[in-house]
C-alpha atoms as a PDB file:
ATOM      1  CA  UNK A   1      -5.711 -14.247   7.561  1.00  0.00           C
ATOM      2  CA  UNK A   2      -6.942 -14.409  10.860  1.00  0.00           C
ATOM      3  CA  UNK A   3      -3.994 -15.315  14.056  1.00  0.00           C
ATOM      4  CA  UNK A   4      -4.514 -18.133  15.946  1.00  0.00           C
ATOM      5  CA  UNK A   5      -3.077 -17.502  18.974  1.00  0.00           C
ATOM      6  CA  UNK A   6      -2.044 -20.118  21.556  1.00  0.00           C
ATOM      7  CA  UNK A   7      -2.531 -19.755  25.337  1.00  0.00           C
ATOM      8  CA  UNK A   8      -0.853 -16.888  26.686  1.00  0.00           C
ATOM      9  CA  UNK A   9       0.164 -15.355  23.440  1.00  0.00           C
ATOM     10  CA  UNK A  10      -0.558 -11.885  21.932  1.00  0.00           C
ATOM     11  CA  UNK A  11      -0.588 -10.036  18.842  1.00  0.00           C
ATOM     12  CA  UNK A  12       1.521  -6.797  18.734  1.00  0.00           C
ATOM     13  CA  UNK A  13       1.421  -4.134  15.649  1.00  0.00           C
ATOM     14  CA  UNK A  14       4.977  -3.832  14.085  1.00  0.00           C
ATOM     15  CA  UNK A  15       4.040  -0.513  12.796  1.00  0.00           C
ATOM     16  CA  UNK A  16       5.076  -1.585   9.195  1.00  0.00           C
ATOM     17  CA  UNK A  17       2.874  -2.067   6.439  1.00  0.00           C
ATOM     18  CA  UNK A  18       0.145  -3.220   8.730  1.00  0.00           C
ATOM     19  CA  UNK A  19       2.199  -6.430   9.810  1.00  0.00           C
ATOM     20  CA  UNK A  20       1.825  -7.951  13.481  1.00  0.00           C
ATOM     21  CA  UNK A  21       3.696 -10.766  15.514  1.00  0.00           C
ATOM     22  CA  UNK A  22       2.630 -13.121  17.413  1.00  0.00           C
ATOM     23  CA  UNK A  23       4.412 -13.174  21.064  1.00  0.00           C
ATOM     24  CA  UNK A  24       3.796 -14.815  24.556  1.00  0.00           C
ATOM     25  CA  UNK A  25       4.830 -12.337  27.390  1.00  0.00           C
ATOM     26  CA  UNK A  26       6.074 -15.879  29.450  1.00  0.00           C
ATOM     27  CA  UNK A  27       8.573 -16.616  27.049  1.00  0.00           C
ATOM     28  CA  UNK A  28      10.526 -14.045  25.614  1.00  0.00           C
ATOM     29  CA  UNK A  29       9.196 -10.625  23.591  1.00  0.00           C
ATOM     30  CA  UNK A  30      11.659  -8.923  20.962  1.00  0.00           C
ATOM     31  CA  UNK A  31      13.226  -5.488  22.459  1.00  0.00           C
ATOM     32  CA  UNK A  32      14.269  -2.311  21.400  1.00  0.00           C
ATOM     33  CA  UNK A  33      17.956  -3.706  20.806  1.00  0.00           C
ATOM     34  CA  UNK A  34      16.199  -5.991  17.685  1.00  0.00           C
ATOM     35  CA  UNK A  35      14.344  -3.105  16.247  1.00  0.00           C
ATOM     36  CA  UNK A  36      17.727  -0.796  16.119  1.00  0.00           C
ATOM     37  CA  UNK A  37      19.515  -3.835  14.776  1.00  0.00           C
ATOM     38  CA  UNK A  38      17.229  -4.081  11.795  1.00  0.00           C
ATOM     39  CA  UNK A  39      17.403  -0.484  11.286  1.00  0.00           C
ATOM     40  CA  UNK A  40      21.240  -0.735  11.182  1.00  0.00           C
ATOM     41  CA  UNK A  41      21.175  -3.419   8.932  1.00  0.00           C
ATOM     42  CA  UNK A  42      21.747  -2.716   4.971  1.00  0.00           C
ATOM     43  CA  UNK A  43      20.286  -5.056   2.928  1.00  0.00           C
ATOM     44  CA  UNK A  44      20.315  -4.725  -0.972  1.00  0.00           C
ATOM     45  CA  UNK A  45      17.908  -5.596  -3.551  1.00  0.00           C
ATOM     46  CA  UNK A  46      17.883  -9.130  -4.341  1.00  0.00           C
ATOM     47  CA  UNK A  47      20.508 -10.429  -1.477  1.00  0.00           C
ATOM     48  CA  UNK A  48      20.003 -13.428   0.870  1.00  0.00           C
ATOM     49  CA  UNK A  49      19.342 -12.641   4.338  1.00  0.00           C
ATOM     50  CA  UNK A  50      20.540 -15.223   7.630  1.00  0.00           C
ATOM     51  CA  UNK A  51      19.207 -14.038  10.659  1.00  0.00           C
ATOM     52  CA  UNK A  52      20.734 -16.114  13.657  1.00  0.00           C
ATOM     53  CA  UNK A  53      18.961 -16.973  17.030  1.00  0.00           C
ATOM     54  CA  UNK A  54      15.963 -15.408  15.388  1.00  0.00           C
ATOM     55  CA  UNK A  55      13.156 -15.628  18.568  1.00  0.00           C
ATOM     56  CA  UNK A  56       9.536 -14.934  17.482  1.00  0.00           C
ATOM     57  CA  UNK A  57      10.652 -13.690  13.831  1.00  0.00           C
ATOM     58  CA  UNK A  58      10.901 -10.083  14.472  1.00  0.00           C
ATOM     59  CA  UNK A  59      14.128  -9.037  12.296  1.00  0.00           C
ATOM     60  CA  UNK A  60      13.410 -10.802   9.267  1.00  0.00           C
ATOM     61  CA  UNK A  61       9.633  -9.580   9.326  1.00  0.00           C
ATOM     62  CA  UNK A  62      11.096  -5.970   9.847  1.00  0.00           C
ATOM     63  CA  UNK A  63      13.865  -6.323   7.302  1.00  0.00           C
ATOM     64  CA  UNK A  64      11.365  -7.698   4.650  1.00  0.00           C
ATOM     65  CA  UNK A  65       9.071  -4.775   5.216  1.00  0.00           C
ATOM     66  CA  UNK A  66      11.919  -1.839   4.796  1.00  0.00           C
ATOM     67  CA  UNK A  67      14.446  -3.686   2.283  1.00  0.00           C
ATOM     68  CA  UNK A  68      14.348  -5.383  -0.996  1.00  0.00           C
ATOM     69  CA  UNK A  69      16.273  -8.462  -0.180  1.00  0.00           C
ATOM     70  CA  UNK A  70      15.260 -11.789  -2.142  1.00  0.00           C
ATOM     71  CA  UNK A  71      15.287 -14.071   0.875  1.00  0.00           C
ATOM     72  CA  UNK A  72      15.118 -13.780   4.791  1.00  0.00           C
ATOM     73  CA  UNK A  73      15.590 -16.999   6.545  1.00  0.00           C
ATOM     74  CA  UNK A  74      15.171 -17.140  10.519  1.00  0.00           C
ATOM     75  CA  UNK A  75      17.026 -19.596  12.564  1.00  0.00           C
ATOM     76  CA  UNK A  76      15.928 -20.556  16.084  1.00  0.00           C
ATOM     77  CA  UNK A  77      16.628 -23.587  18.499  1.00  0.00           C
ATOM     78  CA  UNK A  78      13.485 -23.246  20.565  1.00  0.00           C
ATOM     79  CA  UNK A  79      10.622 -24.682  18.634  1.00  0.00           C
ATOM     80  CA  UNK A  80       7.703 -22.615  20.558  1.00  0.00           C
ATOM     81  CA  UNK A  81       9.562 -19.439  19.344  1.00  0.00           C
ATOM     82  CA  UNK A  82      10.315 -20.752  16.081  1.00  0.00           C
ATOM     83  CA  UNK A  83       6.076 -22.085  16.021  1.00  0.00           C
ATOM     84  CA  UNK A  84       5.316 -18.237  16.970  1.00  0.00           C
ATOM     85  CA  UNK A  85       7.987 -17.127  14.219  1.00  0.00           C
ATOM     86  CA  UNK A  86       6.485 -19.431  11.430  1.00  0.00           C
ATOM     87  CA  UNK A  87       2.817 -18.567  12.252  1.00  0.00           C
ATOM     88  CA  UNK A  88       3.624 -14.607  12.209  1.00  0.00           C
ATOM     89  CA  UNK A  89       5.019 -15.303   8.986  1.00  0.00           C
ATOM     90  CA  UNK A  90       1.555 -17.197   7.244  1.00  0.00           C
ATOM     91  CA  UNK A  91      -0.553 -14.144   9.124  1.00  0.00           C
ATOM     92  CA  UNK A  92       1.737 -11.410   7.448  1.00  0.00           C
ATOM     93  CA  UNK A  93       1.548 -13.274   3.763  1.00  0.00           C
ATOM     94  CA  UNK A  94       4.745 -13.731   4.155  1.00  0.00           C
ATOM     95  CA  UNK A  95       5.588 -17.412   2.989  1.00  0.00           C
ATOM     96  CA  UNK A  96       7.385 -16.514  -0.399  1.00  0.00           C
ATOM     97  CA  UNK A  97       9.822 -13.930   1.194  1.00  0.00           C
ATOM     98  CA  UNK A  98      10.337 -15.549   4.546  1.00  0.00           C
ATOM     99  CA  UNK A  99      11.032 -18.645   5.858  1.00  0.00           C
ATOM    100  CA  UNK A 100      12.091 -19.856   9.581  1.00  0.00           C
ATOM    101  CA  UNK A 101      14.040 -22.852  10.337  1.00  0.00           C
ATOM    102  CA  UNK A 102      14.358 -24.950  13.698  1.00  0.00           C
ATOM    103  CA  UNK A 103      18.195 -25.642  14.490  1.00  0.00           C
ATOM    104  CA  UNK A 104      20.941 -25.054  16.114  1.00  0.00           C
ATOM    105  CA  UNK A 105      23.183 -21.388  15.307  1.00  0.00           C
ATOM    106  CA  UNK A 106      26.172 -24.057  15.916  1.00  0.00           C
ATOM    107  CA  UNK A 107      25.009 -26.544  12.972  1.00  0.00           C
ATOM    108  CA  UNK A 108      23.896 -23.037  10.738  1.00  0.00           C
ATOM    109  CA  UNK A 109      26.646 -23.478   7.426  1.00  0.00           C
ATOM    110  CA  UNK A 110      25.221 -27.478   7.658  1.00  0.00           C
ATOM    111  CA  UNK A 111      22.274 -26.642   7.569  1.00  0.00           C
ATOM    112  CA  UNK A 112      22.766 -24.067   4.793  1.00  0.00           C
ATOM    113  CA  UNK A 113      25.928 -24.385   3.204  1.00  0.00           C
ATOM    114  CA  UNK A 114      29.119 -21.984   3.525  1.00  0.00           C
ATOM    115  CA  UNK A 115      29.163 -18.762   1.216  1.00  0.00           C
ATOM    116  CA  UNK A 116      25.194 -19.089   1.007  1.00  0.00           C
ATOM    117  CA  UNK A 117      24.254 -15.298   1.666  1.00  0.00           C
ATOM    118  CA  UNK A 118      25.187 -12.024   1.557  1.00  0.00           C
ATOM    119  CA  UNK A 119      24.095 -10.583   5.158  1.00  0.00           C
ATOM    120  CA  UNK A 120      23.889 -12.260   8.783  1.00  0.00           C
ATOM    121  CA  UNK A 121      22.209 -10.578  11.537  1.00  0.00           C
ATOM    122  CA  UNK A 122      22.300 -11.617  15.227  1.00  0.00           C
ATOM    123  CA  UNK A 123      20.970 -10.354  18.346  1.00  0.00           C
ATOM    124  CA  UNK A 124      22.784 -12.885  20.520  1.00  0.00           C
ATOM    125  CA  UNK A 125      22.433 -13.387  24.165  1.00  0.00           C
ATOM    126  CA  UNK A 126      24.685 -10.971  25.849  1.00  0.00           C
ATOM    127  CA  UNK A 127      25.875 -12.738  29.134  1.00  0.00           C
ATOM    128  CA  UNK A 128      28.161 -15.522  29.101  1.00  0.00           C
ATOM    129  CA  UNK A 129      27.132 -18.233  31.864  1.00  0.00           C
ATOM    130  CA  UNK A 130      29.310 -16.314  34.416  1.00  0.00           C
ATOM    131  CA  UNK A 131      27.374 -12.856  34.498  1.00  0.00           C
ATOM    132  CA  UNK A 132      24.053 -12.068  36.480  1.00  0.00           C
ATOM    133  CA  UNK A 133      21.138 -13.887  37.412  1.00  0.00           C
ATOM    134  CA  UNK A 134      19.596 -15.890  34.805  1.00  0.00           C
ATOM    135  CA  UNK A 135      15.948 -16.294  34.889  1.00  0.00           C
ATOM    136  CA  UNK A 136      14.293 -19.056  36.299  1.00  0.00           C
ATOM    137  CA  UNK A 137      12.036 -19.114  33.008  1.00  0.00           C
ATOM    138  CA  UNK A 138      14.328 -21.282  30.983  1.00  0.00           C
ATOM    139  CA  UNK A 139      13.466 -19.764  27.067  1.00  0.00           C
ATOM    140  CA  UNK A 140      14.103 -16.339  28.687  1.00  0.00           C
ATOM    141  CA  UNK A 141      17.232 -17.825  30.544  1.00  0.00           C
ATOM    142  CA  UNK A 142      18.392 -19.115  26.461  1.00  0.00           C
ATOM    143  CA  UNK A 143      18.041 -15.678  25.073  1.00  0.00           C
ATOM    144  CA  UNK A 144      19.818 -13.508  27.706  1.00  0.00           C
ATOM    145  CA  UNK A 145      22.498 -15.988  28.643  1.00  0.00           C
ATOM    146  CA  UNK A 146      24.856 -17.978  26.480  1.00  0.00           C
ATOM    147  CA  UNK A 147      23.769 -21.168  27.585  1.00  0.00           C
ATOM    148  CA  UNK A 148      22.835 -22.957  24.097  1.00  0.00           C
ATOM    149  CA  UNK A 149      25.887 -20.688  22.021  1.00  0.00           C
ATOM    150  CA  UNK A 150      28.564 -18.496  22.622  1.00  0.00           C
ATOM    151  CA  UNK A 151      29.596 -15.540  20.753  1.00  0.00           C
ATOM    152  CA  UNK A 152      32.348 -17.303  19.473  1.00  0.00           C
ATOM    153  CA  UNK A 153      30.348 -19.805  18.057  1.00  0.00           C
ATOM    154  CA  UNK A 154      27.627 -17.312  16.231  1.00  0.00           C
ATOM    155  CA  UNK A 155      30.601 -14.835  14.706  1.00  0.00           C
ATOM    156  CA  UNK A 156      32.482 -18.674  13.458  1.00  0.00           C
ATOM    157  CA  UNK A 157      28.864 -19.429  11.842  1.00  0.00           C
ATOM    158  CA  UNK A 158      28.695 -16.102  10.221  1.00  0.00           C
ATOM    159  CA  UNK A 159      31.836 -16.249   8.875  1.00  0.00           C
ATOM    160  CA  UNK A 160      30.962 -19.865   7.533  1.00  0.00           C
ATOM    161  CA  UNK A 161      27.616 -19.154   6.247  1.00  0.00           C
ATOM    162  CA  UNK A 162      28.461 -15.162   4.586  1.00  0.00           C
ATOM    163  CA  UNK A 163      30.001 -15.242   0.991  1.00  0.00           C
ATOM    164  CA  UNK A 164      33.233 -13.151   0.451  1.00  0.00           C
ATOM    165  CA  UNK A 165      32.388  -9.608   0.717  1.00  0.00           C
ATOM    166  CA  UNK A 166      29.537 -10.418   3.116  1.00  0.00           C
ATOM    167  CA  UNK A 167      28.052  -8.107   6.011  1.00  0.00           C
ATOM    168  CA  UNK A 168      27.492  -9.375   9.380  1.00  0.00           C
ATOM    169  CA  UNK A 169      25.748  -7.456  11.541  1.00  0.00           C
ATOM    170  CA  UNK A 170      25.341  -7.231  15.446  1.00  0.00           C
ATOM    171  CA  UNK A 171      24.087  -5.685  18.393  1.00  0.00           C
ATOM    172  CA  UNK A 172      25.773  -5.844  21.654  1.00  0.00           C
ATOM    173  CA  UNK A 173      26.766  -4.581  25.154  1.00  0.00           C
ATOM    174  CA  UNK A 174      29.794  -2.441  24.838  1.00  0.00           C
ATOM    175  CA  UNK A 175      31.524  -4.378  28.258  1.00  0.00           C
ATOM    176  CA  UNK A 176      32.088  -7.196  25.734  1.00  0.00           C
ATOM    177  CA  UNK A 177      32.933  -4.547  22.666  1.00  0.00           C
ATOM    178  CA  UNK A 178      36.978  -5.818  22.948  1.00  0.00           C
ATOM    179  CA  UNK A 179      36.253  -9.478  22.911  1.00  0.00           C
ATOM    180  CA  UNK A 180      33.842  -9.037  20.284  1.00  0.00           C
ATOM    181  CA  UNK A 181      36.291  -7.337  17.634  1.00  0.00           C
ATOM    182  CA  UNK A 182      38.709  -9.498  18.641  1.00  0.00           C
ATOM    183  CA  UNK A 183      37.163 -13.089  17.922  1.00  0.00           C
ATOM    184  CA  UNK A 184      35.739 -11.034  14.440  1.00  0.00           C
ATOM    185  CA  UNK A 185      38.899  -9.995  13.280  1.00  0.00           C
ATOM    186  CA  UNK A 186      40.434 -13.667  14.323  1.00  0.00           C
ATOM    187  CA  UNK A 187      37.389 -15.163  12.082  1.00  0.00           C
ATOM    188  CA  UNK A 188      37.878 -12.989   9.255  1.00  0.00           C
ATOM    189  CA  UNK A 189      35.258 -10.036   9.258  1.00  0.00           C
ATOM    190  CA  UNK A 190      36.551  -6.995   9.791  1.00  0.00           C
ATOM    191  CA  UNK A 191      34.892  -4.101  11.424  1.00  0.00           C
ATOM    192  CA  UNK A 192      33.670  -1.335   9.175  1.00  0.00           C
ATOM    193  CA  UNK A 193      31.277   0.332  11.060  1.00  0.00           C
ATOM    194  CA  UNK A 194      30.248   1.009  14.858  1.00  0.00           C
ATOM    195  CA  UNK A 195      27.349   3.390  16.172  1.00  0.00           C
ATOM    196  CA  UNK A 196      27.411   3.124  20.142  1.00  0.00           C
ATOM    197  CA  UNK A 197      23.315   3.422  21.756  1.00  0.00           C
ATOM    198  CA  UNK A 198      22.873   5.400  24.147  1.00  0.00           C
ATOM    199  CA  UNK A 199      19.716   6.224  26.911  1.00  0.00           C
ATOM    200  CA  UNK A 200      20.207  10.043  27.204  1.00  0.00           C
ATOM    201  CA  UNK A 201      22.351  12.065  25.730  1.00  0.00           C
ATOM    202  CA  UNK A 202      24.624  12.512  28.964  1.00  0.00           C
ATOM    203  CA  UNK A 203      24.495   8.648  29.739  1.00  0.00           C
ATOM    204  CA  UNK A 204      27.059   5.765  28.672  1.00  0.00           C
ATOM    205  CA  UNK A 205      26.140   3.900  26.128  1.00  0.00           C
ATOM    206  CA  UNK A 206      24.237   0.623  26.662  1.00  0.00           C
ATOM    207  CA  UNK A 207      24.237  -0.810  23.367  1.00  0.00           C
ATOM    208  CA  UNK A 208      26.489  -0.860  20.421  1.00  0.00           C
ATOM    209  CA  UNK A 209      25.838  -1.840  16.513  1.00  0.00           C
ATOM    210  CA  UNK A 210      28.595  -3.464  14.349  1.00  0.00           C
ATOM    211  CA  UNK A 211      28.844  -4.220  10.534  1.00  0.00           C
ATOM    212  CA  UNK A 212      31.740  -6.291   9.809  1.00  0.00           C
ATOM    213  CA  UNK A 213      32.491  -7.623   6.339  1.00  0.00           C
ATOM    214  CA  UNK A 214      34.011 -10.590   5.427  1.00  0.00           C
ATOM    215  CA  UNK A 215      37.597 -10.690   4.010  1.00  0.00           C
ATOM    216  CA  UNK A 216      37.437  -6.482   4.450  1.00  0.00           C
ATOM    217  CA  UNK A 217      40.445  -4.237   4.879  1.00  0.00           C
ATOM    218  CA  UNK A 218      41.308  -2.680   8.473  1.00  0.00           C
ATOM    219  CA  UNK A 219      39.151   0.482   8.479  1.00  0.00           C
ATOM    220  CA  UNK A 220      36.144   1.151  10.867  1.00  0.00           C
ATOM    221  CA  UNK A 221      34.169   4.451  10.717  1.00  0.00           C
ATOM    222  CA  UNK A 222      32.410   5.132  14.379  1.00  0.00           C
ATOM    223  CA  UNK A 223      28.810   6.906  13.683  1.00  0.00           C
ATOM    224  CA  UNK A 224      27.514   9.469  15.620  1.00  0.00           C
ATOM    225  CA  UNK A 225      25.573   8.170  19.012  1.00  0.00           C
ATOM    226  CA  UNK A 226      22.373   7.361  18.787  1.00  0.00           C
ATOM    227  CA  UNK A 227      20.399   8.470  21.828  1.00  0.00           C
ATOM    228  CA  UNK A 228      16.795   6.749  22.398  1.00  0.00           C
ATOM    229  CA  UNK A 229      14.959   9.286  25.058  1.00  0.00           C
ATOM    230  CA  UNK A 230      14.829  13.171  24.865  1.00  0.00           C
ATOM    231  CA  UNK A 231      13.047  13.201  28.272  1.00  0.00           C
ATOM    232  CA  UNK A 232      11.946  10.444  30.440  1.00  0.00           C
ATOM    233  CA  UNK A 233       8.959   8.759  27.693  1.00  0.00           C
ATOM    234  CA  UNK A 234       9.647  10.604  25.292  1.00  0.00           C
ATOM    235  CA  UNK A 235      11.693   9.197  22.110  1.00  0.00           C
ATOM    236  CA  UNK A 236      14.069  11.195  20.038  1.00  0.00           C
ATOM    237  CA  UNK A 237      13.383  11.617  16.643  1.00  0.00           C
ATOM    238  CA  UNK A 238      15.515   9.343  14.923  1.00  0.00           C
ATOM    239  CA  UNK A 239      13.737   6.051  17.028  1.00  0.00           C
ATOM    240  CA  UNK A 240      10.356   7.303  16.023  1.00  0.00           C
ATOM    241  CA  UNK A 241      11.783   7.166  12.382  1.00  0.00           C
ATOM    242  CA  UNK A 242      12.823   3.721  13.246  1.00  0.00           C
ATOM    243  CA  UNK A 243       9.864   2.461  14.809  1.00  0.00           C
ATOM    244  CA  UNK A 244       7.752   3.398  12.388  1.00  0.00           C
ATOM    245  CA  UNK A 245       5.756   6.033  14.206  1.00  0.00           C
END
């Protein structure tokens, strides 16, 4: 299938089994921070996968291409993105394996139903209204700033939405790492494992992953860092692995 692209939109290889998305440079374009997210993620064969605040489409495509879940389901507010997300899917073949949904993350166990999967992944704004400048382009402004959702309201949607023994998964900046186990543990999905990102090997860390489960026991195993660059433009092995290069 051929894309039919939009003005101002582009068609990036994914680097995994010959899929591409569809993306417009004006809006907002998935980051490194969603491609390490779906490589964190563990998804089983035949389980139901919720990705929240879903963009363009870019961790359910990626998670159906290295995982044999049943079902990945995107859910985005914006309908452009969720257009882009939807039309990525038809050009990948992807209709029986992935579907994307317009809503709100706040509405997400209406919309689906409480206990309905097994994993929820988010890569959630990371500034609350109070921090930085937000950009004047409003769809960029939604994704970097909790403006439409806070992450109180996505880890109380996850917890709806995940069965017992669920896996929620996120990726986040590690200013906010107390108040995110904090609300997690208050909404019943305990921490069980961590893995902080960092730039260079002798830099803090910029990122962390989390995999909480739902109605799990206190334990959390911290992985080894993972460190993106070797050398100024030059990855380390690991993200090459996880790219797909």
């Amino acid at each position: 299938m051929e894309a039919v692209l939009k003005e101002g939109e582009r068609l990036d290889e994914l680097q995994r089994n010959g899929y591409r998305i569809i993306q417009d440079p004006e809006r907002f374009c998935f980051g490194m921070d969603a491609v390490l997210l779906a490589g964190f993620t563990r998804v089983r064969q035949g389980e139901r996968v919720l990705d929240l605040g879903t963009g363009t489409g870019i961790i359910p495509i990626l998670l159906e291409a290295k995982t044999k879940g049943e079902i990945f389901t995107g859910l985005e507010i914006q309908p452009e993105s969720a257009d882009m997300a939807r039309r990525s899917v038809e050009l990948n073949g992807l209709e029986e394996r992935v579907r994307i949904v317009t809503g709100d993350i706040r509405e997400a166990d209406r919309l689906f139903g409480g206990g309905s999967h097994h994993v929820v992944t988010c890569n959630p704004p990371y500034m609350t209204d109070h921090h930085g400048l937000k950009n004047p382009a409003q769809p960029k402004a939604i994704a970097r700033h909790e403006i439409l959702c806070t992450l109180q309201d996505v880890i109380y949607q996850a917890s709806r939405v995940l069965m017992p023994g669920g896996r929620f998964y996120l990726v986040h900046r590690p200013f906010r790492l107390a108040e995110i186990i904090t609300c997690l543990c208050a909404h019943g999905l305990e921490p069980k494992r961590m893995r902080f990102v960092h730039p260079y090997a002798d830099r803090e860390p910029n990122m962390v992953l989390i995999e909480a489960l739902k109605g799990g026991k206190p334990r959390v195993t911290v992985e080894k860092p993972l460190i993106i660059f070797k050398e100024p433009g030059k990855y380390m092995d690991e993200i090459c692995e996880v790219y797909g290069y």
